[in-house]
C-alpha atoms as a PDB file:
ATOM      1  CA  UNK A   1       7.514  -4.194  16.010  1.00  0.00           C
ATOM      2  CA  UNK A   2       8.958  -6.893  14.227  1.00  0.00           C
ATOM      3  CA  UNK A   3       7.216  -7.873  10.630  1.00  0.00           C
ATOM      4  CA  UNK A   4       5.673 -11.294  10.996  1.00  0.00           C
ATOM      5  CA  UNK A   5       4.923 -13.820   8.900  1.00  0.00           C
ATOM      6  CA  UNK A   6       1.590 -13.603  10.344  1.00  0.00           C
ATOM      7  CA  UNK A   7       1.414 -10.142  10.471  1.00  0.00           C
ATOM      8  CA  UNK A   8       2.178 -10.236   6.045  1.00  0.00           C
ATOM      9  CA  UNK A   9      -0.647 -12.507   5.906  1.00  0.00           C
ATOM     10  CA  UNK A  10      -3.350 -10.285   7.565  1.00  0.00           C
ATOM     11  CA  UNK A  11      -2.403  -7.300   5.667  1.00  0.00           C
ATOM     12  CA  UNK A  12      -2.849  -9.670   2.248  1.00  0.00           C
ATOM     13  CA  UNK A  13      -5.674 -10.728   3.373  1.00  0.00           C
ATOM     14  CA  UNK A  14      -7.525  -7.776   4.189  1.00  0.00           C
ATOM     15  CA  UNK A  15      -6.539  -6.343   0.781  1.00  0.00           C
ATOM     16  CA  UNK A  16      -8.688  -9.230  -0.598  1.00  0.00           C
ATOM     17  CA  UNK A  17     -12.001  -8.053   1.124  1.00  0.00           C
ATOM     18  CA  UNK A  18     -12.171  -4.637  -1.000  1.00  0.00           C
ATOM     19  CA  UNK A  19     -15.495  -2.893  -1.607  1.00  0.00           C
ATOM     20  CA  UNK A  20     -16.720  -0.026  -3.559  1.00  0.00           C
ATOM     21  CA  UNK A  21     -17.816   3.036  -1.694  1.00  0.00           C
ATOM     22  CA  UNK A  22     -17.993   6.207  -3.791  1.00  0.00           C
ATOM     23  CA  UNK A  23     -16.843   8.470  -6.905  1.00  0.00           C
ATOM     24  CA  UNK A  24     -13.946  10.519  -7.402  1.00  0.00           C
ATOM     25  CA  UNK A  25     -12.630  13.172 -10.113  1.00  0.00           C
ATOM     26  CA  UNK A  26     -11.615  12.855 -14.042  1.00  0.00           C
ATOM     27  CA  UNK A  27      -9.066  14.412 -15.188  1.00  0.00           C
ATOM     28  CA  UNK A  28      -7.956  14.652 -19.190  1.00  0.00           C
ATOM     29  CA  UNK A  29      -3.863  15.610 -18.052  1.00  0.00           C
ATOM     30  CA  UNK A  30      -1.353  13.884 -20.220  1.00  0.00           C
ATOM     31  CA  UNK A  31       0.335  11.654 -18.603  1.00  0.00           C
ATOM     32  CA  UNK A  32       3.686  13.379 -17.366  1.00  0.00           C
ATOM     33  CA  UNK A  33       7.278  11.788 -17.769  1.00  0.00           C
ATOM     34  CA  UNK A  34       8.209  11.536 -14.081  1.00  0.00           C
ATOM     35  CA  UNK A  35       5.750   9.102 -13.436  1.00  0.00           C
ATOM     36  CA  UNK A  36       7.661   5.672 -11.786  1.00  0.00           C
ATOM     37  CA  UNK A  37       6.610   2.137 -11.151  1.00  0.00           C
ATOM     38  CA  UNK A  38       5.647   1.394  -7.487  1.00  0.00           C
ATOM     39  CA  UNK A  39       8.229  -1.100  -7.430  1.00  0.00           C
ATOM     40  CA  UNK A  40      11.145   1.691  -7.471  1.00  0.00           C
ATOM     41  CA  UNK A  41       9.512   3.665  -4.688  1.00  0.00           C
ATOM     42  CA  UNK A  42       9.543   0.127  -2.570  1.00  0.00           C
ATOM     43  CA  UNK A  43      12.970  -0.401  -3.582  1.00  0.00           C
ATOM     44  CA  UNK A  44      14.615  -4.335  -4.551  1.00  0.00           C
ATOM     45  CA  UNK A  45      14.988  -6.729  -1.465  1.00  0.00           C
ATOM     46  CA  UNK A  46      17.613  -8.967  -2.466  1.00  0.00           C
ATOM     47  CA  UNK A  47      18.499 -12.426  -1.645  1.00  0.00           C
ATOM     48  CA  UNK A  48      20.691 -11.408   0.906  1.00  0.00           C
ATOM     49  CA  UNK A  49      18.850  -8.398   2.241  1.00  0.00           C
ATOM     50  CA  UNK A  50      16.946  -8.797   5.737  1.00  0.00           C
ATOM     51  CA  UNK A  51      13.194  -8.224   4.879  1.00  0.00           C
ATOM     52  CA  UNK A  52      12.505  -7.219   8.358  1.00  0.00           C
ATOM     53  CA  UNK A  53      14.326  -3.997   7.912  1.00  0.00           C
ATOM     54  CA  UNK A  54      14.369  -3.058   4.146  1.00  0.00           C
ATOM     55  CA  UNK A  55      13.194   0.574   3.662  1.00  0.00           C
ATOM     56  CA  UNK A  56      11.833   2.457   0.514  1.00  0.00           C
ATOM     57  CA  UNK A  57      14.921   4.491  -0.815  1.00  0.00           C
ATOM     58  CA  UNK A  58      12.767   7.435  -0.965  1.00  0.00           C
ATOM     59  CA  UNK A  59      11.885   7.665   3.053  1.00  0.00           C
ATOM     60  CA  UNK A  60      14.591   8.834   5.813  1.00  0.00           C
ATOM     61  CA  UNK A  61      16.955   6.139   6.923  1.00  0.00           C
ATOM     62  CA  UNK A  62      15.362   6.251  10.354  1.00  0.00           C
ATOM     63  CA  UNK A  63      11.891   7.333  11.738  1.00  0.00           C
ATOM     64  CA  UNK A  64       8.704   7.846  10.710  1.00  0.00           C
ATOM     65  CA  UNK A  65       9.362  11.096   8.842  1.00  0.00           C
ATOM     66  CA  UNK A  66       8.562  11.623   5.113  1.00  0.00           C
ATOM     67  CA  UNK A  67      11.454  12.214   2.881  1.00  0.00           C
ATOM     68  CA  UNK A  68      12.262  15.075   1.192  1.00  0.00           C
ATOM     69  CA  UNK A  69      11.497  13.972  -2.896  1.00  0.00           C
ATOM     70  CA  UNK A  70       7.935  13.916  -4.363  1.00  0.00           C
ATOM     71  CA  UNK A  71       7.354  10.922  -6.216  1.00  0.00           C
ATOM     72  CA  UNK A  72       4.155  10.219  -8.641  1.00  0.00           C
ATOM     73  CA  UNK A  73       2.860   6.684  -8.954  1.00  0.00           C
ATOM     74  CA  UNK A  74      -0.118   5.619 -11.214  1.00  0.00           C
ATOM     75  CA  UNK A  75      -2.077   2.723  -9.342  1.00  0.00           C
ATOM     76  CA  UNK A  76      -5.271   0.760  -8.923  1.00  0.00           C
ATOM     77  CA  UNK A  77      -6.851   1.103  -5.878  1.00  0.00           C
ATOM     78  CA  UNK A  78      -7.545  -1.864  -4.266  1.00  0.00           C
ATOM     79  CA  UNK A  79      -8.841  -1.827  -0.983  1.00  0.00           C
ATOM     80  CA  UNK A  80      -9.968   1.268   1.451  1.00  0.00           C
ATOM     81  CA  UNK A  81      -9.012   0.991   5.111  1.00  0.00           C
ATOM     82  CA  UNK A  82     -10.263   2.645   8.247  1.00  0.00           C
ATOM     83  CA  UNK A  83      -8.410   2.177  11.467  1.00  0.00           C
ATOM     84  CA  UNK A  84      -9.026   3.343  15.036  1.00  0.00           C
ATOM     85  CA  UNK A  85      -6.690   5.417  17.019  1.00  0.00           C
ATOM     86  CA  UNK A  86      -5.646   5.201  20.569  1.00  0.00           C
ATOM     87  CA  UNK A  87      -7.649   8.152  21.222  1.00  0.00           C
ATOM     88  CA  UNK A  88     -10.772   7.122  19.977  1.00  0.00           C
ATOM     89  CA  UNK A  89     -10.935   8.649  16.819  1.00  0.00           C
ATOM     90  CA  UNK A  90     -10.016   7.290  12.745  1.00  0.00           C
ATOM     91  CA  UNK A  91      -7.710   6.923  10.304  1.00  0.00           C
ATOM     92  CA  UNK A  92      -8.830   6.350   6.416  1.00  0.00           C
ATOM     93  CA  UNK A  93      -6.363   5.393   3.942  1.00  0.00           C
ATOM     94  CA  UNK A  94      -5.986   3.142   0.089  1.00  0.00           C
ATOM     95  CA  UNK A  95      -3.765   0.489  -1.087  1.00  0.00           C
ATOM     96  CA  UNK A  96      -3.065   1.184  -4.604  1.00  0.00           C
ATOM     97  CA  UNK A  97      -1.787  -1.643  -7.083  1.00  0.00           C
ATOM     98  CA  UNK A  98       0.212  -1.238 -10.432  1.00  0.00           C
ATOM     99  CA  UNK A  99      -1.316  -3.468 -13.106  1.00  0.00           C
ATOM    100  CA  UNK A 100       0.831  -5.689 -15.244  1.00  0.00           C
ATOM    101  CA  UNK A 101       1.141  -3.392 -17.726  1.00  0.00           C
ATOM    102  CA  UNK A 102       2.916  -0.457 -15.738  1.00  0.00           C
ATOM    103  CA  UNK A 103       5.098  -2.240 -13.190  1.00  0.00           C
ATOM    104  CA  UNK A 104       8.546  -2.611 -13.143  1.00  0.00           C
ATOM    105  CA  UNK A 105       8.638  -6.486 -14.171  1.00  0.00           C
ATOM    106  CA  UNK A 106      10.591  -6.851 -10.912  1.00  0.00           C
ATOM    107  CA  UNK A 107      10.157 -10.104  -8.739  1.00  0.00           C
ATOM    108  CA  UNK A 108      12.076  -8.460  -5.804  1.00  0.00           C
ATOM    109  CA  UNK A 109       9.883  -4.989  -5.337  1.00  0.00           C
ATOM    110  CA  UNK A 110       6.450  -4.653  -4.648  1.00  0.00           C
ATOM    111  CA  UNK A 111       3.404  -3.540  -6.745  1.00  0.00           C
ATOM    112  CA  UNK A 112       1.189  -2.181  -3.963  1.00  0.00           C
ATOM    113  CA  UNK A 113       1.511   0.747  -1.593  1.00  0.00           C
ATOM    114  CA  UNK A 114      -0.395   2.379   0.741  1.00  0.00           C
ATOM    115  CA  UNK A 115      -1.449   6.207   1.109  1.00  0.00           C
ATOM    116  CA  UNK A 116      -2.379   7.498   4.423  1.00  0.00           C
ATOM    117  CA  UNK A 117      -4.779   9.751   4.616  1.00  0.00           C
ATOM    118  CA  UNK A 118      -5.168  10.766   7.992  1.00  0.00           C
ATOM    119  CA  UNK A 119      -8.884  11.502   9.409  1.00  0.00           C
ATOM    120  CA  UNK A 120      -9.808  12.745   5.864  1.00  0.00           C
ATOM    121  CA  UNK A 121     -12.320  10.343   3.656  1.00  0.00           C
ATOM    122  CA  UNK A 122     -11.011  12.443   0.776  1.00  0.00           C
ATOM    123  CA  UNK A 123      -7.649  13.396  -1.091  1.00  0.00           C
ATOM    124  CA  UNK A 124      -6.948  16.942  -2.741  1.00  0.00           C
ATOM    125  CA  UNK A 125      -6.192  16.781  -6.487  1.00  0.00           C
ATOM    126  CA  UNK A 126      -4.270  19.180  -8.986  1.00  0.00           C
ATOM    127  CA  UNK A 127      -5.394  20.213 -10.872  1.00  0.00           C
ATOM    128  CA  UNK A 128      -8.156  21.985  -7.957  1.00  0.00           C
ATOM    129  CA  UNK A 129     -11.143  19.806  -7.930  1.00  0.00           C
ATOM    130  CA  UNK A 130     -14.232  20.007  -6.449  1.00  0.00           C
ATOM    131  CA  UNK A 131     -15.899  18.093  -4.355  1.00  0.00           C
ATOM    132  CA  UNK A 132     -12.200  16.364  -3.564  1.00  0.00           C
ATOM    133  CA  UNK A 133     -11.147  12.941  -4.549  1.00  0.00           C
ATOM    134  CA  UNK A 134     -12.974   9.941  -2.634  1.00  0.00           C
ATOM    135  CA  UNK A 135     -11.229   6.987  -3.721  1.00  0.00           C
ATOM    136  CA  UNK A 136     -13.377   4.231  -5.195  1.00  0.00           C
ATOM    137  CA  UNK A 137     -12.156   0.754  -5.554  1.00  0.00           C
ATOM    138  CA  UNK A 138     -11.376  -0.484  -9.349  1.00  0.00           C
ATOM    139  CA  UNK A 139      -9.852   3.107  -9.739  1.00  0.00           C
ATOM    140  CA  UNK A 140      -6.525   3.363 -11.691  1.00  0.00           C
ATOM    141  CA  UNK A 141      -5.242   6.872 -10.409  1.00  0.00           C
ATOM    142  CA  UNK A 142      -2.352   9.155 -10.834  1.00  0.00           C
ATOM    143  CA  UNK A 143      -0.902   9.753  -7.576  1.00  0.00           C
ATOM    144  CA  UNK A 144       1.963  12.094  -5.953  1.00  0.00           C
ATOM    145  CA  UNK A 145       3.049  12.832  -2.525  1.00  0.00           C
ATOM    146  CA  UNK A 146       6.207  11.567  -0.288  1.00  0.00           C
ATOM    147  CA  UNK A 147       7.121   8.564   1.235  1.00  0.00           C
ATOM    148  CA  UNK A 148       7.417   7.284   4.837  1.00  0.00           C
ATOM    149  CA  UNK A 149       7.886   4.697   6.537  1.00  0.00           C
ATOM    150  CA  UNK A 150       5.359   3.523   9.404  1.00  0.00           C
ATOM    151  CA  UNK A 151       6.632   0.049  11.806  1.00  0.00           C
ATOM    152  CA  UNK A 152       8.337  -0.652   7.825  1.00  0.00           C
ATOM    153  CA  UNK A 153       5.372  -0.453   6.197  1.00  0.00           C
ATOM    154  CA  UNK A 154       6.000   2.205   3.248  1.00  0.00           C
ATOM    155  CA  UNK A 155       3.269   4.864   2.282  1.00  0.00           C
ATOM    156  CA  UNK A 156       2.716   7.725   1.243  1.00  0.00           C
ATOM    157  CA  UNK A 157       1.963  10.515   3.741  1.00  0.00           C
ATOM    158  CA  UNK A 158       2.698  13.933   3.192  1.00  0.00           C
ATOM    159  CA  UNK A 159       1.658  16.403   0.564  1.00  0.00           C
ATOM    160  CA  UNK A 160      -0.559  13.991  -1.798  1.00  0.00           C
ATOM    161  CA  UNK A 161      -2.208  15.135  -4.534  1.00  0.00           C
ATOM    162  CA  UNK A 162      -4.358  13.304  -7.183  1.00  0.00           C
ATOM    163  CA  UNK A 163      -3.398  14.457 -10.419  1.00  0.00           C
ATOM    164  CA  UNK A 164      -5.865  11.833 -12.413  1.00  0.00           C
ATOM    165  CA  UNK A 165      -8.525   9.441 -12.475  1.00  0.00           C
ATOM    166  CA  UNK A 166      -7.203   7.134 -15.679  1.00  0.00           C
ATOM    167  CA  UNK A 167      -9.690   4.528 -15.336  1.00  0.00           C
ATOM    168  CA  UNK A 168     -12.529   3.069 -13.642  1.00  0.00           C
ATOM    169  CA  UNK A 169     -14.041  -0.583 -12.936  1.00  0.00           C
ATOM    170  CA  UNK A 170      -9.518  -1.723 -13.262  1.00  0.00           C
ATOM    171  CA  UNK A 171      -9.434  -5.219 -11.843  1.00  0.00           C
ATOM    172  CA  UNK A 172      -6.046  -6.340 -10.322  1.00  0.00           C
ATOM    173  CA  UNK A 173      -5.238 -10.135  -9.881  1.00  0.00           C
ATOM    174  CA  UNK A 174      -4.126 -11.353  -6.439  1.00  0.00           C
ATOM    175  CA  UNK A 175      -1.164 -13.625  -6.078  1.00  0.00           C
ATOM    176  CA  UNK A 176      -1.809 -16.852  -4.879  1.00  0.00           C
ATOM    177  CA  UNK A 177       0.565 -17.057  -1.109  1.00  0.00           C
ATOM    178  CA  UNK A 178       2.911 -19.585  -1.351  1.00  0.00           C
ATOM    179  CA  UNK A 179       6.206 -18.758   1.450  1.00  0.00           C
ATOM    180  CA  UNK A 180       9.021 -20.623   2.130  1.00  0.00           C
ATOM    181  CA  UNK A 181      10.047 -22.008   5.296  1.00  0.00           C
ATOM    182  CA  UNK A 182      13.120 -20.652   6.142  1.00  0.00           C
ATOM    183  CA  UNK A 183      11.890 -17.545   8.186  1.00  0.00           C
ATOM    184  CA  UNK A 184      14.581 -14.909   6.595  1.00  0.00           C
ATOM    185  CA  UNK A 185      13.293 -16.298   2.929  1.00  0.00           C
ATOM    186  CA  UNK A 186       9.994 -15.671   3.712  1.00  0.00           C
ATOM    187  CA  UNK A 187      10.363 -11.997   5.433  1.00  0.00           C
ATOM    188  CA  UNK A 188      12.086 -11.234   2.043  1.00  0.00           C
ATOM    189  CA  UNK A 189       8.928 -12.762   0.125  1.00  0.00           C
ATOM    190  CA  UNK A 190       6.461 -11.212   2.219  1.00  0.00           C
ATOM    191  CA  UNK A 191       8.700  -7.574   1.712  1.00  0.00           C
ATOM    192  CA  UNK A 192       8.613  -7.813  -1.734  1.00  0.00           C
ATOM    193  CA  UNK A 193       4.620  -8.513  -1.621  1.00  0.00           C
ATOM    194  CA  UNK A 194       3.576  -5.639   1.278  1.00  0.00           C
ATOM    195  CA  UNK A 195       0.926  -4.387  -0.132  1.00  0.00           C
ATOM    196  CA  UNK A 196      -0.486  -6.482  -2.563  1.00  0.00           C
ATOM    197  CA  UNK A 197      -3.398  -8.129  -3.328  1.00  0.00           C
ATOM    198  CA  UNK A 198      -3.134 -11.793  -2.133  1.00  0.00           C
ATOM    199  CA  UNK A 199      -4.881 -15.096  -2.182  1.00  0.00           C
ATOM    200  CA  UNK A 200      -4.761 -17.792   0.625  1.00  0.00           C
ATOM    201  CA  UNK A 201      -5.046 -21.353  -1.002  1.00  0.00           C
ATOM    202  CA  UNK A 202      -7.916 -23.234   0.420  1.00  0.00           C
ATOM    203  CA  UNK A 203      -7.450 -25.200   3.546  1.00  0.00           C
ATOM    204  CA  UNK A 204      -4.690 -23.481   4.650  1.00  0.00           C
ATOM    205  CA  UNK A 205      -4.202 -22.757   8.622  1.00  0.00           C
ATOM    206  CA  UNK A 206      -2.290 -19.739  10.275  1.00  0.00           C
ATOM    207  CA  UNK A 207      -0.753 -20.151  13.573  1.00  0.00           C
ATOM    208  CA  UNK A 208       0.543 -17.770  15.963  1.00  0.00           C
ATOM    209  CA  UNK A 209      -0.163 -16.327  19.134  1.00  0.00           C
ATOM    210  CA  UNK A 210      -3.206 -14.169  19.030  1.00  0.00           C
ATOM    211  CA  UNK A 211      -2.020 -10.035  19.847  1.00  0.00           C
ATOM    212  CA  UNK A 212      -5.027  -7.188  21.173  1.00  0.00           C
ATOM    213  CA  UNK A 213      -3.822  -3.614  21.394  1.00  0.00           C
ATOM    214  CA  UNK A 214      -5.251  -2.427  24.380  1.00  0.00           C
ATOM    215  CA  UNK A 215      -4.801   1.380  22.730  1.00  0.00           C
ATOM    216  CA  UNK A 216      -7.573   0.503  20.077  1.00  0.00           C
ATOM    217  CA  UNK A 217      -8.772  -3.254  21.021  1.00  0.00           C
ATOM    218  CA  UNK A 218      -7.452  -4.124  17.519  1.00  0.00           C
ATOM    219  CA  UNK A 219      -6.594  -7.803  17.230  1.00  0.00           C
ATOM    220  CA  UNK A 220      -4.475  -9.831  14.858  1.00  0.00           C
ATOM    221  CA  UNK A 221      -2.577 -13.264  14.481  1.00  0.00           C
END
């Protein structure tokens, strides 16, 4: 499925709405070296590039498959998402945000990224905690696992582990949407925001045909 302008604006959007559900773990771990900005694992989209098809350099070339190399992100969670599936069951997953002190000061990658978590409400952490991670909005985490893409949206998927809770009550800003109007500029713009936190300017009006799911009666614009 193609990414949409539309499509870049609901997923901003929703990141907007987040709410705080429950507690997770604390860990006292120093901070290890191989930690990398969320804006490498998305990889640059440059001018030229075609947004539409721009995948992290970590994830295959092709498919849905994770790739082979663990990477570890530090992020704030921003929003929690639960999703039906076409057989009737759920999905639960985060978007996590770097703050503006540990991104990559990159205009062409993302800050945000998203970490499936399958029908579990809960992430395993290293070191072994217990109860398990539950993500909690305004939580800056430490973060490892590999990286797939999903209809070009990149996540993490496979073998994720929370090594630490930094921080609690982190606030991210959301950038204020502003596309252009060439249609390739802005599938660049929207790639190198997937993910992030966003804010629609007042009296502003989407258009675009209205698509339902049948699999899962999801709708979206």
């Amino acid at each position: 499925r193609e990414k949409t302008l539309s499509r870049y604006v609901r997923v901003c959007l929703v990141l907007v709405a987040a709410t705080v559900l429950s507690v997770g773990i604390t860990s006292a771990r120093a901070a290890p070296e191989n930690v990398i900005p969320i804006g490498a694992v998305r990889g640059s989209v440059p001018d030229w590039f075609n947004g539409l098809t721009h995948r992290s350099p970590y994830a295959p070339l092709s498919g849905t498959s994770a790739g082979a190399q663990t990477v570890t992100v530090r992020g704030v969670v921003t929003q929690k998402v639960r999703q039906r599936t076409s057989s009737g069951g759920t999905t639960h997953g985060i978007f996590i945000q770097n703050t503006g002190s540990t991104d990559d000061d990159n205009p062409n990658t993302s800050d945000g990224l998203f970490v499936f978590m399958g029908s579990f409400t809960t992430l395993l952490c290293d070191p072994a905690c217990s109860p398990a991670y539950t993500p909690q909005v305004g939580d800056e985490i430490r973060i490892r696992g590999r990286v797939s893409e999903f209809f070009n949206l990149t996540q993490l998927s496979s073998d994720i582990r929370v090594e630490e809770r930094i921080a609690t009550g982190v606030a991210v800003p959301a950038f204020e949407t502003a596309p252009p109007d060439d249609l390739a500029a802005a599938n660049r713009y929207w790639e190198r925001r997937e993910g992030m936190l966003a804010q629609v300017p007042a009296g502003s009006v989407v258009t675009g045909k209205r698509d339902v799911f049948p699999s899962t009666a999801d709708g979206e614009v």
